[in-house]
C-alpha atoms as a PDB file:
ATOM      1  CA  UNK A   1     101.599  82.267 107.418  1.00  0.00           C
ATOM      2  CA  UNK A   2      99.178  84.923 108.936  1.00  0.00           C
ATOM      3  CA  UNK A   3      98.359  84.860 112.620  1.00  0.00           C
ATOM      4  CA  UNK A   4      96.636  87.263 115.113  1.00  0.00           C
ATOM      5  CA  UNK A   5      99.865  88.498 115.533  1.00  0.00           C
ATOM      6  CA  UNK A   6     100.188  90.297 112.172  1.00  0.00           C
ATOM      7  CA  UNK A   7      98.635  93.366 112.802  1.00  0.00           C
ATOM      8  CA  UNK A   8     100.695  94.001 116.015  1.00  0.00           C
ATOM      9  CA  UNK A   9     103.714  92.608 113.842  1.00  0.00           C
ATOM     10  CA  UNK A  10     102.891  95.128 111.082  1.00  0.00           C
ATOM     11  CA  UNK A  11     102.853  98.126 114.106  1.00  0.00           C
ATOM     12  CA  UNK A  12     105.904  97.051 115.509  1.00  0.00           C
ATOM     13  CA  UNK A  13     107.814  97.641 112.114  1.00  0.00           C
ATOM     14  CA  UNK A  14     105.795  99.749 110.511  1.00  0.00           C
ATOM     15  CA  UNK A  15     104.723 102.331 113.206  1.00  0.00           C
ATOM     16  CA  UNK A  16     101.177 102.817 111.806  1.00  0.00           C
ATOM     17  CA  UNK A  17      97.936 101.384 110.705  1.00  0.00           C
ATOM     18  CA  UNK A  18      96.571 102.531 107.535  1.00  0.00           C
ATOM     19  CA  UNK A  19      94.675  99.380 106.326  1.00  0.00           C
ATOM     20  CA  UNK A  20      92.486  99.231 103.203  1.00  0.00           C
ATOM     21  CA  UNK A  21      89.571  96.587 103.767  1.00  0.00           C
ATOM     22  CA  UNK A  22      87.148  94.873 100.923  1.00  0.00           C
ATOM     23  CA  UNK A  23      84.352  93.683 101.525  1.00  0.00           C
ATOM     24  CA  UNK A  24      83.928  89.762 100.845  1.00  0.00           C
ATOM     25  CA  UNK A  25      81.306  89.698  98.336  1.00  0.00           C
ATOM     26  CA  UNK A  26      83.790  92.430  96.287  1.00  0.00           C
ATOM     27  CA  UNK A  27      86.118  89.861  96.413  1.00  0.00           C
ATOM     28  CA  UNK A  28      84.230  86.540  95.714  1.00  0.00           C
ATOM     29  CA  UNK A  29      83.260  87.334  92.493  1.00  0.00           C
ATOM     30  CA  UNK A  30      87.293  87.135  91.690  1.00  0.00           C
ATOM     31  CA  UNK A  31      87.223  83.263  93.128  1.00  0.00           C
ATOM     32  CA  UNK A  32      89.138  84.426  96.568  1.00  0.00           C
ATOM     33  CA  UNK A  33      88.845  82.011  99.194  1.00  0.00           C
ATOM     34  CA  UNK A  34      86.533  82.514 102.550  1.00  0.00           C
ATOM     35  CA  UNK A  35      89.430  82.973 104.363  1.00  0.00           C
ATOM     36  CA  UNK A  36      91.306  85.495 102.245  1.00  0.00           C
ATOM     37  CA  UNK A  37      88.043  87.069 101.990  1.00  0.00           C
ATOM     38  CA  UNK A  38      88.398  87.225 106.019  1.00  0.00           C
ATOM     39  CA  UNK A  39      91.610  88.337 105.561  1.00  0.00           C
ATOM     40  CA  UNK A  40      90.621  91.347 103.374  1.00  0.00           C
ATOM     41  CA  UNK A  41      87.666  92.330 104.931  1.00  0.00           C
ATOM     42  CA  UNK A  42      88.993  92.103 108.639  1.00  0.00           C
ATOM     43  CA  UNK A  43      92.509  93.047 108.790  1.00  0.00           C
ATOM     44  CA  UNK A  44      92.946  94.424 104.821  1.00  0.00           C
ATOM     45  CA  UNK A  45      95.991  95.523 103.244  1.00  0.00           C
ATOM     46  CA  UNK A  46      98.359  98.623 103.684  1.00  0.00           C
ATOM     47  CA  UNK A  47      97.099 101.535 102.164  1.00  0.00           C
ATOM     48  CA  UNK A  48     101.326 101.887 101.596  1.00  0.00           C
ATOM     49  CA  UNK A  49     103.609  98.964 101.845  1.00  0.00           C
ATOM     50  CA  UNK A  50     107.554  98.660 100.291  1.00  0.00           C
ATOM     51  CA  UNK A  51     108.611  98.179  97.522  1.00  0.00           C
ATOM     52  CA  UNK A  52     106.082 101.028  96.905  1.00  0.00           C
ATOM     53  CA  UNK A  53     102.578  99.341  96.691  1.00  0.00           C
ATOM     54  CA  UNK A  54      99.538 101.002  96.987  1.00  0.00           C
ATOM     55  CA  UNK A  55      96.147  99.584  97.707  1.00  0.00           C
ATOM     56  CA  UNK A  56      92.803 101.144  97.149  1.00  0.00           C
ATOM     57  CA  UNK A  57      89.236 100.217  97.451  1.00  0.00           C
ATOM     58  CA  UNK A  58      86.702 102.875  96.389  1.00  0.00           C
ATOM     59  CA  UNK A  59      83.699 101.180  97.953  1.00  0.00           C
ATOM     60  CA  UNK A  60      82.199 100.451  94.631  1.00  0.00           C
ATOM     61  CA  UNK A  61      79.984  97.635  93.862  1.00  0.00           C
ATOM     62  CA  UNK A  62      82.463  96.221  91.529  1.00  0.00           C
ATOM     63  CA  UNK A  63      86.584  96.625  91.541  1.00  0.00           C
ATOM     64  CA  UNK A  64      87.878  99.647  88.882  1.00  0.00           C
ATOM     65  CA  UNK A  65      89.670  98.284  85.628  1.00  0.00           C
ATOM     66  CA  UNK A  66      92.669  98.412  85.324  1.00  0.00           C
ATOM     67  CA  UNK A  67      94.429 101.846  84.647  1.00  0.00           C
ATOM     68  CA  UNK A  68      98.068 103.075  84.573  1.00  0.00           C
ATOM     69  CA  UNK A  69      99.252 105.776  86.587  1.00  0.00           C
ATOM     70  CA  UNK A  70      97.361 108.661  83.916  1.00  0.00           C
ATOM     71  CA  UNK A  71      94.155 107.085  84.711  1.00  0.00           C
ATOM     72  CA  UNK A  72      94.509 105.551  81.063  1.00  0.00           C
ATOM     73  CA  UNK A  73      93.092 101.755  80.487  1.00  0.00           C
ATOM     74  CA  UNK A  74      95.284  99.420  79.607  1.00  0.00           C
ATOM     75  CA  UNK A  75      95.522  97.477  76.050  1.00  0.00           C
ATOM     76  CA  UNK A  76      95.971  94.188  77.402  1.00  0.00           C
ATOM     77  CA  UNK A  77      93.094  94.527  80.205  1.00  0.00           C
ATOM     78  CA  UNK A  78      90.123  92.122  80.179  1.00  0.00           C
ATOM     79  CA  UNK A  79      86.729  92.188  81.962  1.00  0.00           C
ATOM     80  CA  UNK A  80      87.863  89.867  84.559  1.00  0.00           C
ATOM     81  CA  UNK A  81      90.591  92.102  85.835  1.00  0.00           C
ATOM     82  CA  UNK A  82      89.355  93.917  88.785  1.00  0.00           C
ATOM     83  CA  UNK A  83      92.294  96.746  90.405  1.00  0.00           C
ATOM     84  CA  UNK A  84      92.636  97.111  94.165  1.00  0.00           C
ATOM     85  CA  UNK A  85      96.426  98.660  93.964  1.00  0.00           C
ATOM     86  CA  UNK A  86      99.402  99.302  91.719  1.00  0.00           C
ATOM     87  CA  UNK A  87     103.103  99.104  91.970  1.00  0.00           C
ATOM     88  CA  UNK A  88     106.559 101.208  92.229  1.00  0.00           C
ATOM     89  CA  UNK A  89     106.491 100.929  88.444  1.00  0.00           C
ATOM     90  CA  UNK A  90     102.941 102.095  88.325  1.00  0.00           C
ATOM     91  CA  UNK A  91     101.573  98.576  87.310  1.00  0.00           C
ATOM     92  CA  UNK A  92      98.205  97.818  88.448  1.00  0.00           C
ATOM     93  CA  UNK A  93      97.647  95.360  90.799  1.00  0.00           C
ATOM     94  CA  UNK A  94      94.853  93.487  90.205  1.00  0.00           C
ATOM     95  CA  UNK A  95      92.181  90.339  91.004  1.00  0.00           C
ATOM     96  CA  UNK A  96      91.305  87.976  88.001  1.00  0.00           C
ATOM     97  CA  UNK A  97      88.376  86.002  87.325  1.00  0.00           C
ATOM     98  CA  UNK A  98      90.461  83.464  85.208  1.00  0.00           C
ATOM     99  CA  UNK A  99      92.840  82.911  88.039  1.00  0.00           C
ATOM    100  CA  UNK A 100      91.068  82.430  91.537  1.00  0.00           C
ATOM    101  CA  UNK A 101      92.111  84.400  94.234  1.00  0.00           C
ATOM    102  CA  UNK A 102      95.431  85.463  92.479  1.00  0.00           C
ATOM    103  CA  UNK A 103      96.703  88.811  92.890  1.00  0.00           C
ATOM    104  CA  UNK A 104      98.479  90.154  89.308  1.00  0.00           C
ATOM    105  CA  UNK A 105     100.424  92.722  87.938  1.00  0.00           C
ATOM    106  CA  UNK A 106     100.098  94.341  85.088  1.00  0.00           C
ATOM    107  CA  UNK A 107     103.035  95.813  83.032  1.00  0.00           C
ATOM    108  CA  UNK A 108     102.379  98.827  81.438  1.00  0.00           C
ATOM    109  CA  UNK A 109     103.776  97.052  78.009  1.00  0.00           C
ATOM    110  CA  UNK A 110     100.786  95.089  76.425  1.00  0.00           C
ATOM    111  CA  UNK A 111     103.641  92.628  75.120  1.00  0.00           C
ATOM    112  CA  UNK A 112     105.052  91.760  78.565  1.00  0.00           C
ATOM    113  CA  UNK A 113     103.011  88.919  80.163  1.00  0.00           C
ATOM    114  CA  UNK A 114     100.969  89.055  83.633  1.00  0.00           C
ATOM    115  CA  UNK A 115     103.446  88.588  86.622  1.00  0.00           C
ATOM    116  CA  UNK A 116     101.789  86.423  90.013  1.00  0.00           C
ATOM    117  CA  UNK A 117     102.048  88.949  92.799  1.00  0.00           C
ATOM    118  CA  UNK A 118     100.793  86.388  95.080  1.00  0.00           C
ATOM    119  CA  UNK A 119      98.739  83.409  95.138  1.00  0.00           C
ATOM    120  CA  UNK A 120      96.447  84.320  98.158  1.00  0.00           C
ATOM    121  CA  UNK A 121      96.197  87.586  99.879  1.00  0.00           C
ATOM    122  CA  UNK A 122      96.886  85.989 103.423  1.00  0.00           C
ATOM    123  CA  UNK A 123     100.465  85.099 101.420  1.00  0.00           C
ATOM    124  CA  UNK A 124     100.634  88.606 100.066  1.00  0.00           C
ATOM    125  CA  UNK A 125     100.294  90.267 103.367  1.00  0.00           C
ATOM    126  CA  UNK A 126     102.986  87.953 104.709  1.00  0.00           C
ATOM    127  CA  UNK A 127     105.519  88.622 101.827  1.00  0.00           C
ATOM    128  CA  UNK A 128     104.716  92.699 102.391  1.00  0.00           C
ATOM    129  CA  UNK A 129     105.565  91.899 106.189  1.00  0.00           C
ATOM    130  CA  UNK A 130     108.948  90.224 105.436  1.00  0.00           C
ATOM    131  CA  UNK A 131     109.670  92.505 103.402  1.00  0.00           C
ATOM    132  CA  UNK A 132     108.902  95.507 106.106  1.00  0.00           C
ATOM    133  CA  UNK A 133     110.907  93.596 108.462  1.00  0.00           C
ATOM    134  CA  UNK A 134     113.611  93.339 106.015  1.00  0.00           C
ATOM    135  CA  UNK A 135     113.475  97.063 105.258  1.00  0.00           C
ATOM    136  CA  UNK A 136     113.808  97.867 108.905  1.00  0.00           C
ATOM    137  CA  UNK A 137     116.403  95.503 110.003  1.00  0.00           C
ATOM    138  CA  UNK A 138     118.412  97.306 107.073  1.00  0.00           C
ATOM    139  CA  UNK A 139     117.622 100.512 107.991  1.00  0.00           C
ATOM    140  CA  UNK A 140     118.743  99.489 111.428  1.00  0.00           C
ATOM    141  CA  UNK A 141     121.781  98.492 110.390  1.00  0.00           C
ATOM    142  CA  UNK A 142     122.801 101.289 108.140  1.00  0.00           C
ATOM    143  CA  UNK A 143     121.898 103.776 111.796  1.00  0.00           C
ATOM    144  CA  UNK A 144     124.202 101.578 113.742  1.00  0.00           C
ATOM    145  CA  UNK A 145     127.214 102.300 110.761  1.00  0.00           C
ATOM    146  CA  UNK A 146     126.038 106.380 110.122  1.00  0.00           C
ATOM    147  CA  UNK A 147     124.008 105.544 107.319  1.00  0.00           C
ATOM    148  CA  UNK A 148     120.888 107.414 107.184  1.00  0.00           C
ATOM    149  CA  UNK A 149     119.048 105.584 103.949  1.00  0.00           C
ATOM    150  CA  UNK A 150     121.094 101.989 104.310  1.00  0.00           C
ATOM    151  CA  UNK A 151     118.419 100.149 102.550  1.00  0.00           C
ATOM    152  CA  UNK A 152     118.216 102.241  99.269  1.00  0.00           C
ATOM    153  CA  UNK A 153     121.577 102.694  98.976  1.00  0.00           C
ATOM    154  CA  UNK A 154     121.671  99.076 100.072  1.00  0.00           C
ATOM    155  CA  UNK A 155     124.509  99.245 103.214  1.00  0.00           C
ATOM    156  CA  UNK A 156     124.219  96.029 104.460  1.00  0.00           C
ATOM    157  CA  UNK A 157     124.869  92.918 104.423  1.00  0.00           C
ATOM    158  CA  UNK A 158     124.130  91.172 101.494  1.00  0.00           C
ATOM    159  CA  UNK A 159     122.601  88.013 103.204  1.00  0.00           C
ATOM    160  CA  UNK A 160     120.124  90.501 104.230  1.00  0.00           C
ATOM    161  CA  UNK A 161     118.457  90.556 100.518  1.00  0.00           C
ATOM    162  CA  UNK A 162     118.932  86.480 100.414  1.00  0.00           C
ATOM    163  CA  UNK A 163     117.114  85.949 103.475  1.00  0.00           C
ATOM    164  CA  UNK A 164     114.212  87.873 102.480  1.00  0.00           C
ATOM    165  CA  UNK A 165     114.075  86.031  99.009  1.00  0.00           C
ATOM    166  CA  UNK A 166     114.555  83.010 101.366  1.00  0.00           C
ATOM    167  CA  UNK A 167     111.504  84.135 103.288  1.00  0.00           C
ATOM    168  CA  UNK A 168     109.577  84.920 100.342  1.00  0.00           C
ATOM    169  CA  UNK A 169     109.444  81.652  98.465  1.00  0.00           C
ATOM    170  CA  UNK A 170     109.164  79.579 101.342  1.00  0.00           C
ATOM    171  CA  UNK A 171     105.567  81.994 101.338  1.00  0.00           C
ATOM    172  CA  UNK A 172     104.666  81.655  98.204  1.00  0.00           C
ATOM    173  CA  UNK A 173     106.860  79.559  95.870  1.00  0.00           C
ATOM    174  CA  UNK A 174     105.037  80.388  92.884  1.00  0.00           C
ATOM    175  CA  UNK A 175     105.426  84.118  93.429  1.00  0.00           C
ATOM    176  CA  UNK A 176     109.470  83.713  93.098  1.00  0.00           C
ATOM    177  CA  UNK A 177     109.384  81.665  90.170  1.00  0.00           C
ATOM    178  CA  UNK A 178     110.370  83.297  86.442  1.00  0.00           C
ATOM    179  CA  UNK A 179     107.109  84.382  85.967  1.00  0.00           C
ATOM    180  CA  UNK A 180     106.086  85.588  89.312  1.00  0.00           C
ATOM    181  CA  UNK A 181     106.830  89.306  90.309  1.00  0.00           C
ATOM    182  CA  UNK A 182     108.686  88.896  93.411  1.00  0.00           C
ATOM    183  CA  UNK A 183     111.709  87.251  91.116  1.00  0.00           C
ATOM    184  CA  UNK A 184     111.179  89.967  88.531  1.00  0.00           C
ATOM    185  CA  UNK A 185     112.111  92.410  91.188  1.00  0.00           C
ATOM    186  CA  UNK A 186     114.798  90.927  92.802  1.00  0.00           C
ATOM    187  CA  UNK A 187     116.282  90.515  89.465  1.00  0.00           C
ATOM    188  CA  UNK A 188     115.709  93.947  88.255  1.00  0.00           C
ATOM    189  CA  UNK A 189     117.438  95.415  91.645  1.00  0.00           C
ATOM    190  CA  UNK A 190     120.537  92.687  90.913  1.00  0.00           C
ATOM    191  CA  UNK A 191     120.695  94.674  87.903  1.00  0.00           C
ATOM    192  CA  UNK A 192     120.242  98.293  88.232  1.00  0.00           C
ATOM    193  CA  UNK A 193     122.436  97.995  91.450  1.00  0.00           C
ATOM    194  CA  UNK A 194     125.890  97.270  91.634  1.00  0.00           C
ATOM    195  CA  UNK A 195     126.338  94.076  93.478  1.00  0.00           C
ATOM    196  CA  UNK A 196     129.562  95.118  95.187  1.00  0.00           C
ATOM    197  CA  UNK A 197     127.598  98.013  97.129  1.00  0.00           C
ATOM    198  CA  UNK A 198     126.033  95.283  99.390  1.00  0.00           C
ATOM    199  CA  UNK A 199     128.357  95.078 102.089  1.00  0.00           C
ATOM    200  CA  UNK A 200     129.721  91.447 103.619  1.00  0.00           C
ATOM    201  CA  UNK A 201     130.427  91.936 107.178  1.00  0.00           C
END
């Protein structure tokens, strides 16, 4: 899932290193494993990673609460809910106490249930480096057609998003299921994008 190889991995496609690290006894108190906690403390995660994710650690002795993108608190936050990011829809992106290691999202509407981000961060880094590679390999693509901005406008093949939801639940199965956020995204770009825009050759 996550080798010695990521960082380099991450370089390669991402041309630059702006990691975020917590420490492991931030983490532990949210149930993350000793080896996430490795993961986290050593290597980190992006301070910037597509689909627009942010991660943050203010070097506190505890993680923030949760807050939307005003700095306002959230009505369906608990005290178990510790933020170290948010997301493209300005959804924090949190650690819970009540589900071990876990990374969450929040939506901004108290009456929309928690999405699973990821189950471990070691699977989270690994689905934000698919989808980097995916981003470049479109991007790549669209440069090789005279497409400047191929992978928001989304020139390319369309086997291009299925192998990257391939790659993602064979990483974390849970993440792609209905309640997980990785299948609430893929949806919502099925649907705000008109299918026929993907190209087939």
């Amino acid at each position: 899932m996550i080798s010695d190889l990521f960082l380099p991995d991450w370089m390669a496609c991402n041309g630059r290193c702006d990691f975020v690290h917590y420490p492991s006894e931030l983490v532990a108190a949210y149930g993350v494993g000793i080896e996430d906690q490795r993961f986290l403390a050593d290597l980190g995660l992006p301070a910037w990673a597509a689909p627009h994710m942010h991660f943050f650690c203010n070097g506190g002795e505890t993680l923030p609460p949760p807050v939307d993108s005003f700095g306002s608190p959230l009505l369906n936050n608990h005290q178990g809910l510790g933020m170290v990011g948010s997301n493209a829809e300005g959804w924090p992106v949190c650690l819970d106490t009540t589900r071990p290691g876990q990374f969450v999202c929040l939506p901004l509407d108290p009456n929309s249930p928690v999405k699973l981000l990821n189950s471990s961060a070691r699977q989270l880094g690994a689905c934000l480096l698919a989808y980097c590679h995916t981003v470049d390999i479109a991007l790549k693509y669209g440069w090789a057609h005279g497409h400047d901005d191929a992978w928001r406008k989304r020139q390319y093949p369309s086997k291009v998003d299925t192998e990257l939801q391939d790659a993602i639940r064979s990483i974390d199965p849970d993440a792609m299921s209905s309640d997980g956020y990785w299948f609430w995204h893929f949806l919502r770009l099925d649907v705000a994008t008109d299918k026929g825009s993907n190209w087939d050759a």
